[in-house]
Protein backbone atom coordinates (compact mmCIF):
# COMPACT_ATOMS: atom_id res chain seq x y z
CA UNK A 1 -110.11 -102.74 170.35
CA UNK A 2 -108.96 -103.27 173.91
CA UNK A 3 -109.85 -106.77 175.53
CA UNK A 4 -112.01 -107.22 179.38
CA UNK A 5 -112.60 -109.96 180.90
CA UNK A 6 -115.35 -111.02 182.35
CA UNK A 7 -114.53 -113.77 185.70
CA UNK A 8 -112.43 -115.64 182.77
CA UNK A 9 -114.62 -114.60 179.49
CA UNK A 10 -112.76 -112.31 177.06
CA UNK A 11 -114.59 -109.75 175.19
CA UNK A 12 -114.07 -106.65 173.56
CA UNK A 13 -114.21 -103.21 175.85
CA UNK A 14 -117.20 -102.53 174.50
CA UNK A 15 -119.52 -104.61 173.08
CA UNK A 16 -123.10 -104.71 171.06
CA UNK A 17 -126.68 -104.32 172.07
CA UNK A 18 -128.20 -106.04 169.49
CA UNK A 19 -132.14 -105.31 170.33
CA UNK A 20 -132.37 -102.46 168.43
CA UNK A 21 -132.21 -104.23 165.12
CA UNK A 22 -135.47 -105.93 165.74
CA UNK A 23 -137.59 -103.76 168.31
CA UNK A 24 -137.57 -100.86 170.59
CA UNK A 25 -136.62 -98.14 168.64
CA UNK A 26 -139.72 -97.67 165.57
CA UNK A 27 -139.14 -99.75 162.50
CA UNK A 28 -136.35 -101.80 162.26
CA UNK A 29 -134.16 -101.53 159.69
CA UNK A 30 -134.06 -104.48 156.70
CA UNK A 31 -132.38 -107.65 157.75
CA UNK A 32 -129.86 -106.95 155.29
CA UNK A 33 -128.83 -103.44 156.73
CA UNK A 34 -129.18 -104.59 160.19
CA UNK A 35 -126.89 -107.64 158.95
CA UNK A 36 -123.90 -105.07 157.51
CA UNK A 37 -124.16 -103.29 161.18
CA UNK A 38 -123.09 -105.95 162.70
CA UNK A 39 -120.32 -107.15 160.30
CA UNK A 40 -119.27 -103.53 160.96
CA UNK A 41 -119.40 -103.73 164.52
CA UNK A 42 -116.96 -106.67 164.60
CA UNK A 43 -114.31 -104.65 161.71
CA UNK A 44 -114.24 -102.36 164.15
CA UNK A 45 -113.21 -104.50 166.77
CA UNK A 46 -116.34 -105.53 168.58
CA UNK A 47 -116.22 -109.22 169.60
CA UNK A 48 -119.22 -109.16 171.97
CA UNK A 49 -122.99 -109.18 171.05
CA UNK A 50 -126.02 -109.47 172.94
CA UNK A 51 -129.17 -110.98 172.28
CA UNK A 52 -132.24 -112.27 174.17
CA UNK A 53 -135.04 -114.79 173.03
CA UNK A 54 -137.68 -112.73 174.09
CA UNK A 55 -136.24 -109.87 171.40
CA UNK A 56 -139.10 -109.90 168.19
CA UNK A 57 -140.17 -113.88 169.87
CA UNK A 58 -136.58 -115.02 168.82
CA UNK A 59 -136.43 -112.92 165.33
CA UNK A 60 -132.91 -111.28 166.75
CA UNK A 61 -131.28 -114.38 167.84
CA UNK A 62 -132.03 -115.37 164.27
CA UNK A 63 -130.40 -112.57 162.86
CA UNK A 64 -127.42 -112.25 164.62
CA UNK A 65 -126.87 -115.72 164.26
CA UNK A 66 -127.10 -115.19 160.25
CA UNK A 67 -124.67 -112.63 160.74
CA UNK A 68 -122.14 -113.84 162.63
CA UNK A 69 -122.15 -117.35 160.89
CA UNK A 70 -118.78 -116.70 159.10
CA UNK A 71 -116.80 -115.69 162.07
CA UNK A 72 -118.59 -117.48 164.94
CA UNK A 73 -114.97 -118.63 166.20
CA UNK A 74 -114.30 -115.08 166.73
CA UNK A 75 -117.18 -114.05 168.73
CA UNK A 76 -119.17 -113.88 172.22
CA UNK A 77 -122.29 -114.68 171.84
CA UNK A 78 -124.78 -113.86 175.15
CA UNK A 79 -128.13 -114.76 175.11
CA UNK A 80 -130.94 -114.70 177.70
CA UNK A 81 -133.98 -116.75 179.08
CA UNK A 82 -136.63 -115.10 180.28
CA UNK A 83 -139.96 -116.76 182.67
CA UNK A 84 -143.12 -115.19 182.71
CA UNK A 85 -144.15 -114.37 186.61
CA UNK A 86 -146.38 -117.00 186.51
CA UNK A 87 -144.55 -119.59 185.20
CA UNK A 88 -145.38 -122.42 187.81
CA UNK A 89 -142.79 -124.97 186.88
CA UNK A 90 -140.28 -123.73 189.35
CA UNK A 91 -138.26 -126.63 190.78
CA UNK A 92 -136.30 -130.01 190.18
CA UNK A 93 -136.70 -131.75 187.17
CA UNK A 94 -139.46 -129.77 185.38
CA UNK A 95 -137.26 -126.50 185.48
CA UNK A 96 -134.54 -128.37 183.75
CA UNK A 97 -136.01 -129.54 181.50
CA UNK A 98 -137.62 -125.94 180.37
CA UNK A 99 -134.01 -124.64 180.52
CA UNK A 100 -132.44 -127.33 178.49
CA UNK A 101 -135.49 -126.65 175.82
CA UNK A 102 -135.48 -123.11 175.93
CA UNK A 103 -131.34 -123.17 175.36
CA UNK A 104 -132.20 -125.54 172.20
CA UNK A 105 -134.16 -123.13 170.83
CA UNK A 106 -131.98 -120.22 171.18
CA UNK A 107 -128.98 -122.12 169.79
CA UNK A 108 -130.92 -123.55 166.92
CA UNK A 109 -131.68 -119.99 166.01
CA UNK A 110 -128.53 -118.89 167.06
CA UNK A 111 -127.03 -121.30 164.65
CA UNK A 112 -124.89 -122.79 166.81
CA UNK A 113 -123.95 -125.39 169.14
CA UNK A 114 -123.14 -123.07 172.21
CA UNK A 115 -123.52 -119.56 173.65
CA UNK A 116 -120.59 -118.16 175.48
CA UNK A 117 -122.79 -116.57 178.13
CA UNK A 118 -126.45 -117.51 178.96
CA UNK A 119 -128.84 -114.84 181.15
CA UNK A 120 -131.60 -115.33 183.23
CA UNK A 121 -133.81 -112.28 181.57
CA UNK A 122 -134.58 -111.04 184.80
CA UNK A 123 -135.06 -112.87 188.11
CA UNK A 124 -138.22 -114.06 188.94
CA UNK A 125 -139.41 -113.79 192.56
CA UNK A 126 -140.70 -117.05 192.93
CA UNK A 127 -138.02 -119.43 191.69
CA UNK A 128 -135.15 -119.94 194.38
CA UNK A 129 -132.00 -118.05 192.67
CA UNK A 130 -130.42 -121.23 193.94
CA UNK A 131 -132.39 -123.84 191.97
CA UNK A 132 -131.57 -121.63 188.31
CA UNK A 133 -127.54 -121.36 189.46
CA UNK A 134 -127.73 -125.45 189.90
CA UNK A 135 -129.19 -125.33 186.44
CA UNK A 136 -127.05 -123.44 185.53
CA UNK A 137 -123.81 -125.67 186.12
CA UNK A 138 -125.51 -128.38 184.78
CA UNK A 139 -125.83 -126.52 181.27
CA UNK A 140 -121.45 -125.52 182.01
CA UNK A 141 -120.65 -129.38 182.30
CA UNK A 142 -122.47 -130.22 179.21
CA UNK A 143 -120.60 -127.56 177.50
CA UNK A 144 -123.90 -125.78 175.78
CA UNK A 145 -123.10 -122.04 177.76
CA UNK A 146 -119.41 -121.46 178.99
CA UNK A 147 -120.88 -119.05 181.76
CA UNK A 148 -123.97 -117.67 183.25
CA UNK A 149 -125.69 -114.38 183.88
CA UNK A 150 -128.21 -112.54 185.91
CA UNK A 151 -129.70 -109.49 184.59
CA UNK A 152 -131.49 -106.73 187.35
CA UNK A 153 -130.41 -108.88 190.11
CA UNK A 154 -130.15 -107.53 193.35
CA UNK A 155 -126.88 -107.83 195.57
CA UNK A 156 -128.63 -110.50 198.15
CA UNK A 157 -129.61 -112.82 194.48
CA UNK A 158 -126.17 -112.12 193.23
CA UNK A 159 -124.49 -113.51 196.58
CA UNK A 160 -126.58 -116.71 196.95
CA UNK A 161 -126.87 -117.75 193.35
CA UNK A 162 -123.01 -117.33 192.75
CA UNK A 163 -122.35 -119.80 196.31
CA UNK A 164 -124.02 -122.27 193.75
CA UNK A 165 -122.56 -122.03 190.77
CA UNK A 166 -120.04 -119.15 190.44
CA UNK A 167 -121.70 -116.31 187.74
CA UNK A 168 -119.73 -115.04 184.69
CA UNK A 169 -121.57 -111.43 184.15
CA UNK A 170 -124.31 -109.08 186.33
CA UNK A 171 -126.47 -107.44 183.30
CA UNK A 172 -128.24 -104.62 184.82
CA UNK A 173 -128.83 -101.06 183.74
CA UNK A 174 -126.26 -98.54 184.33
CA UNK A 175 -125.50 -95.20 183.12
CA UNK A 176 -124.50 -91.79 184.34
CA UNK A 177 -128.16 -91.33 184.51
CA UNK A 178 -128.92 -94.41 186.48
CA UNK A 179 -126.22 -95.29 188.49
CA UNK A 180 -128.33 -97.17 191.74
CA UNK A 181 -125.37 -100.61 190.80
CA UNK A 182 -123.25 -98.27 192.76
CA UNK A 183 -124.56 -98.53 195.73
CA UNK A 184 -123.85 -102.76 196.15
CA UNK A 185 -124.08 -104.78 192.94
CA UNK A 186 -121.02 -103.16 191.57
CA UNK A 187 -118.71 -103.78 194.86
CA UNK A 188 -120.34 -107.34 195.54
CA UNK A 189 -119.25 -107.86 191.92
CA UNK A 190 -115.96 -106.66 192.41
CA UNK A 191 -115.59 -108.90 195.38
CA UNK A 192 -116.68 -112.21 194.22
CA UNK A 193 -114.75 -111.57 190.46
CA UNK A 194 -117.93 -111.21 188.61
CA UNK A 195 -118.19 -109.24 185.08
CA UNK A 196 -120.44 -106.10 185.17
CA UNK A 197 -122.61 -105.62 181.94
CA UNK A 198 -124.88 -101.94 181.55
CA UNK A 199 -127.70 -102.05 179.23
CA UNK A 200 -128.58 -98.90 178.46
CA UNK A 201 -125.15 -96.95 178.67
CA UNK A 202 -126.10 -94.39 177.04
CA UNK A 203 -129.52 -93.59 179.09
CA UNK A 204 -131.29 -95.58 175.77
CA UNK A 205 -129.59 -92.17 173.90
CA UNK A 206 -130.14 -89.62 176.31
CA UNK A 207 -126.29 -89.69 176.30
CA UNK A 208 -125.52 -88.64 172.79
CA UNK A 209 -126.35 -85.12 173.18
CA UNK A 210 -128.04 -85.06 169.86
CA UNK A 211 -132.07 -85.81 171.02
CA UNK A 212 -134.54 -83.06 170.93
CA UNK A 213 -136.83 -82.32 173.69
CA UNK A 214 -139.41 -81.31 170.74
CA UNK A 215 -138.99 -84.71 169.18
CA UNK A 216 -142.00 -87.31 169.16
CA UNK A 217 -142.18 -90.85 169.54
CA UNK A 218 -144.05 -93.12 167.87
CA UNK A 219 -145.06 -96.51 167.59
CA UNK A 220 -143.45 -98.99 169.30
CA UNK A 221 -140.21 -96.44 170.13
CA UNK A 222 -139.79 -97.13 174.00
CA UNK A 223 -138.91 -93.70 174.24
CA UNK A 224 -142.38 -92.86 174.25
CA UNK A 225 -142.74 -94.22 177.89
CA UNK A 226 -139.53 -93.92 179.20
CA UNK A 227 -139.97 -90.64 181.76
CA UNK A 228 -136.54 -88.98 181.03
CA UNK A 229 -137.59 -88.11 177.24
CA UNK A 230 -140.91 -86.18 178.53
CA UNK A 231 -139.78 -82.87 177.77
CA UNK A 232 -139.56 -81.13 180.89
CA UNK A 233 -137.03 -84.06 182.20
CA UNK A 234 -134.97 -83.54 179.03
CA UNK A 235 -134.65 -79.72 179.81
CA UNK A 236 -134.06 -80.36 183.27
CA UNK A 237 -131.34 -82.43 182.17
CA UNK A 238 -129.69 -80.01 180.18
CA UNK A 239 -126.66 -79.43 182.71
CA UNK A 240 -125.49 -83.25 182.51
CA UNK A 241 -125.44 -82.37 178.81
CA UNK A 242 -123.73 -79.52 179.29
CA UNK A 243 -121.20 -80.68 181.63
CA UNK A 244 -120.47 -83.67 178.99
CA UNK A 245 -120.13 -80.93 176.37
CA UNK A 246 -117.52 -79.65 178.35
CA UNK A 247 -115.06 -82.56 178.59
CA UNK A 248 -115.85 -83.89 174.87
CA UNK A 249 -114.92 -80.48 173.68
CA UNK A 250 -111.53 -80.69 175.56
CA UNK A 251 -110.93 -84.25 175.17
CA UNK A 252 -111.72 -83.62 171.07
CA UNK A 253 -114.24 -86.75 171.85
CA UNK A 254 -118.63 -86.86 171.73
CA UNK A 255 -121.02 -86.32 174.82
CA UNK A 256 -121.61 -90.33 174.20
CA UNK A 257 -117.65 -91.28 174.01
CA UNK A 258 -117.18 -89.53 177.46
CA UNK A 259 -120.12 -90.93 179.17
CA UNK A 260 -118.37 -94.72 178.01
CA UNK A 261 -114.87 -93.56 179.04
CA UNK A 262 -116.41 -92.75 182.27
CA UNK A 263 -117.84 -95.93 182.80
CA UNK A 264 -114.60 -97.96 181.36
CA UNK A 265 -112.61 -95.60 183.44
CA UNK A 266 -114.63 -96.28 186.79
CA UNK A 267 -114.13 -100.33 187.25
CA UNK A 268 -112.01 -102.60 184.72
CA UNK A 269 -114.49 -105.38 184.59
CA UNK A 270 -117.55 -103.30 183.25
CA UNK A 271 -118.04 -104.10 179.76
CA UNK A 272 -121.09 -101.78 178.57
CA UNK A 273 -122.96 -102.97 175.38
CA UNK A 274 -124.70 -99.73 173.62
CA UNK A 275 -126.74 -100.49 170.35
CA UNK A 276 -127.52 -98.18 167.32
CA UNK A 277 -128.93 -98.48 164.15
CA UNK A 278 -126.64 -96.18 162.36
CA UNK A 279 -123.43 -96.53 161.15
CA UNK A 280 -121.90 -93.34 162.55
CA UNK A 281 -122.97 -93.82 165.64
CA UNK A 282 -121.31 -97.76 165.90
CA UNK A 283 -118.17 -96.16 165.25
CA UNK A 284 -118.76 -92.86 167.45
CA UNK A 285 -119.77 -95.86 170.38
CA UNK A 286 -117.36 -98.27 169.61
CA UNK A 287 -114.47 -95.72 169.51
CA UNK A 288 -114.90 -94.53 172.91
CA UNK A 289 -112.49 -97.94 173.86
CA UNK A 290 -109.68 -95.48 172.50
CA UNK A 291 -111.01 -91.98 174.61
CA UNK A 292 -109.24 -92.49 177.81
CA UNK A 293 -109.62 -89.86 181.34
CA UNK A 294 -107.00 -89.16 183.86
CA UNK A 295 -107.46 -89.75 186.93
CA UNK A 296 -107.87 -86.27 187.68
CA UNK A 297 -110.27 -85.78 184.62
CA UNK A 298 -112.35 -88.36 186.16
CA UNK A 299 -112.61 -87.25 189.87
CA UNK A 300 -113.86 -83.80 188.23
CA UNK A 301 -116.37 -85.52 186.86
CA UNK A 302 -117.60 -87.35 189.59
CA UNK A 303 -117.30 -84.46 192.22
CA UNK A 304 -119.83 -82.63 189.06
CA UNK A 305 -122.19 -85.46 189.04
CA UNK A 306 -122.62 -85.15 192.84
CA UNK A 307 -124.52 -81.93 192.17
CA UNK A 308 -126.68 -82.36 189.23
CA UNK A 309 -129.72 -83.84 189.94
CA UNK A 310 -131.14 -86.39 187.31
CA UNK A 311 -134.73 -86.19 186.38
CA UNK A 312 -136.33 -88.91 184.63
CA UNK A 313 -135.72 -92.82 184.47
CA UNK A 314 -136.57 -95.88 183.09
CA UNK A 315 -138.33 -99.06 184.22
CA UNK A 316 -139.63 -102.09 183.25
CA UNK A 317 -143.15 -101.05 184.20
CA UNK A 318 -143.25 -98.00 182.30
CA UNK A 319 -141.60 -100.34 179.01
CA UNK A 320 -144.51 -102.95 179.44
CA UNK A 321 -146.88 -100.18 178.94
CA UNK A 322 -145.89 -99.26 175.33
CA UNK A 323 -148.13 -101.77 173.46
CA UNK A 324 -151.07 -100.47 174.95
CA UNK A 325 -150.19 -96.78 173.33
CA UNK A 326 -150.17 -98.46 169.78
């Protein structure tokens, strides 16, 4: 697997989603199934896996910390904090302290004594970005995180919380399908030397080619509420499909390979993290490190992509209303 770095952090090209294996997709599969995907993830070269605290209340910090036990030396480990909007404790000392005690509990289910790269969730609106980023350095100097994160940050939260303490990684979603990090985040990161990290690469599986636009969700299956599986989106979308088609057939590569060697191809410090359940499709994701464009194969795709509209997106609205469909 071919290395990135991320301002300093090595990692794999691409790395692991992890969420899947506890929530967001139906049932999760057994902890000892979910356990041999991610052993197989890392055979096949992946060194990075994300994680979050607020995935299953903790439950997938807890399992990828089982599973990585053995070869923790080997390994990136990002995690992520998230505050409820009306969390009130939002300066000097008190905020600290949360921090410090929210870490502890993600490294104690972690099983380990320090995370490689640390999140804030998402940034809340009524915490200065500035007062987290001095947190933030405080948690570097003890040595508990080696770098820091923001994840849906804007470009104006980016530029004031790096002046503090510089950031390691920008986590926000990214795709061919969703591609609005063009427009600043991505060049602000490329000026300041920051790491660029897409959730979501493959448009939550949009990407792969191989959903149906007959297919129902159930549960809790985000896919239920996320607007570009309603079926008239997904046949509206049918020409980015086909247009993927296209270059996988000639490139002997999947619709989901191309739409990661697109991304890889486009900036050399975006490091996307795609999840599955399924062993196939680990090594179908992970292998698209090894499906590389030409220039010329990639400025074809582009000028295509400037006239197919997308229909269809997903927000974090439209997520928070799945456990009300139940």
């Amino acid at each position: 697997m071919k290395k990135r770095k991320l301002n300093g952090l090595e990692v794999s090209a691409i790395g692991y989603g992890c969420m899947g294996l506890s929530m967001g997709y139906g049932t999760a599969p057994e902890k000892e199934e979910a356990i041999r995907l991610i052993h197989q993830a890392y055979e096949l070269g992946c060194t990075f896996f994300d994680t979050a605290e607020l995935y299953a209340m903790g439950a997938n910090e807890q399992l990828l910390g089982e599973a990585l036990k053995e070869i923790r030396g080997q390994v990136v480990i990002a995690t992520k904090f998230l505050f409820q909007k009306d969390w009130e404790g939002n300066s000097g000392t008190r905020l600290m302290q949360e921090l410090r005690s929210r870490l502890e509990a993600s490294l104690k289910r972690l099983g380990t004594d320090h995370v490689e790269l640390y999140y804030q969730h998402r940034v809340n609106k009524d915490i200065p970005v500035e007062e987290i980023a001095y947190c933030m350095g405080e948690l570097i100097k003890e040595g508990k995180i080696l770098g820091w994160g923001q994840s849906q940050a804007t470009a104006e939260e980016i530029r004031r919380a790096h002046a503090v303490t510089p950031l390691t990684a920008i986590q926000n979603e990214y795709s061919i399908m969703e591609r609005t990090s063009e427009k600043e985040v991505i060049p602000l990161c490329e000026a300041l030397g920051i790491g660029f990290v897409p959730f979501s690469p493959l448009a939550n599986g949009f990407l792969s080619g191989k959903v149906d636009p007959e297919t129902q969700y159930t549960g809790l299956d985000a896919r239920r509420v996320i607007t570009r599986f309603d079926k008239d989106n997904m046949i509206a979308n049918q020409p980015l499909l086909n247009l993927l088609n296209q270059f996988a057939a000639a490139k002997n590569a999947t619709t989901a390979q191309i739409s990661l060697a697109w991304m890889l191809h486009k900036k050399d410090f975006i490091v996307p993290i795609p999840g599955s359940r399924k062993p196939a499709r680990i090594e179908e994701n992970l292998g698209a490190a090894a499906v590389t464009l030409t220039d010329g194969e990639f400025a074809e795709i582009e000028a295509a992509l400037g006239k197919i509209e997308i229909h269809g997106n997903r927000t974090d609205e439209d997520i928070a209303k799945l456990r009300s469909l139940q």
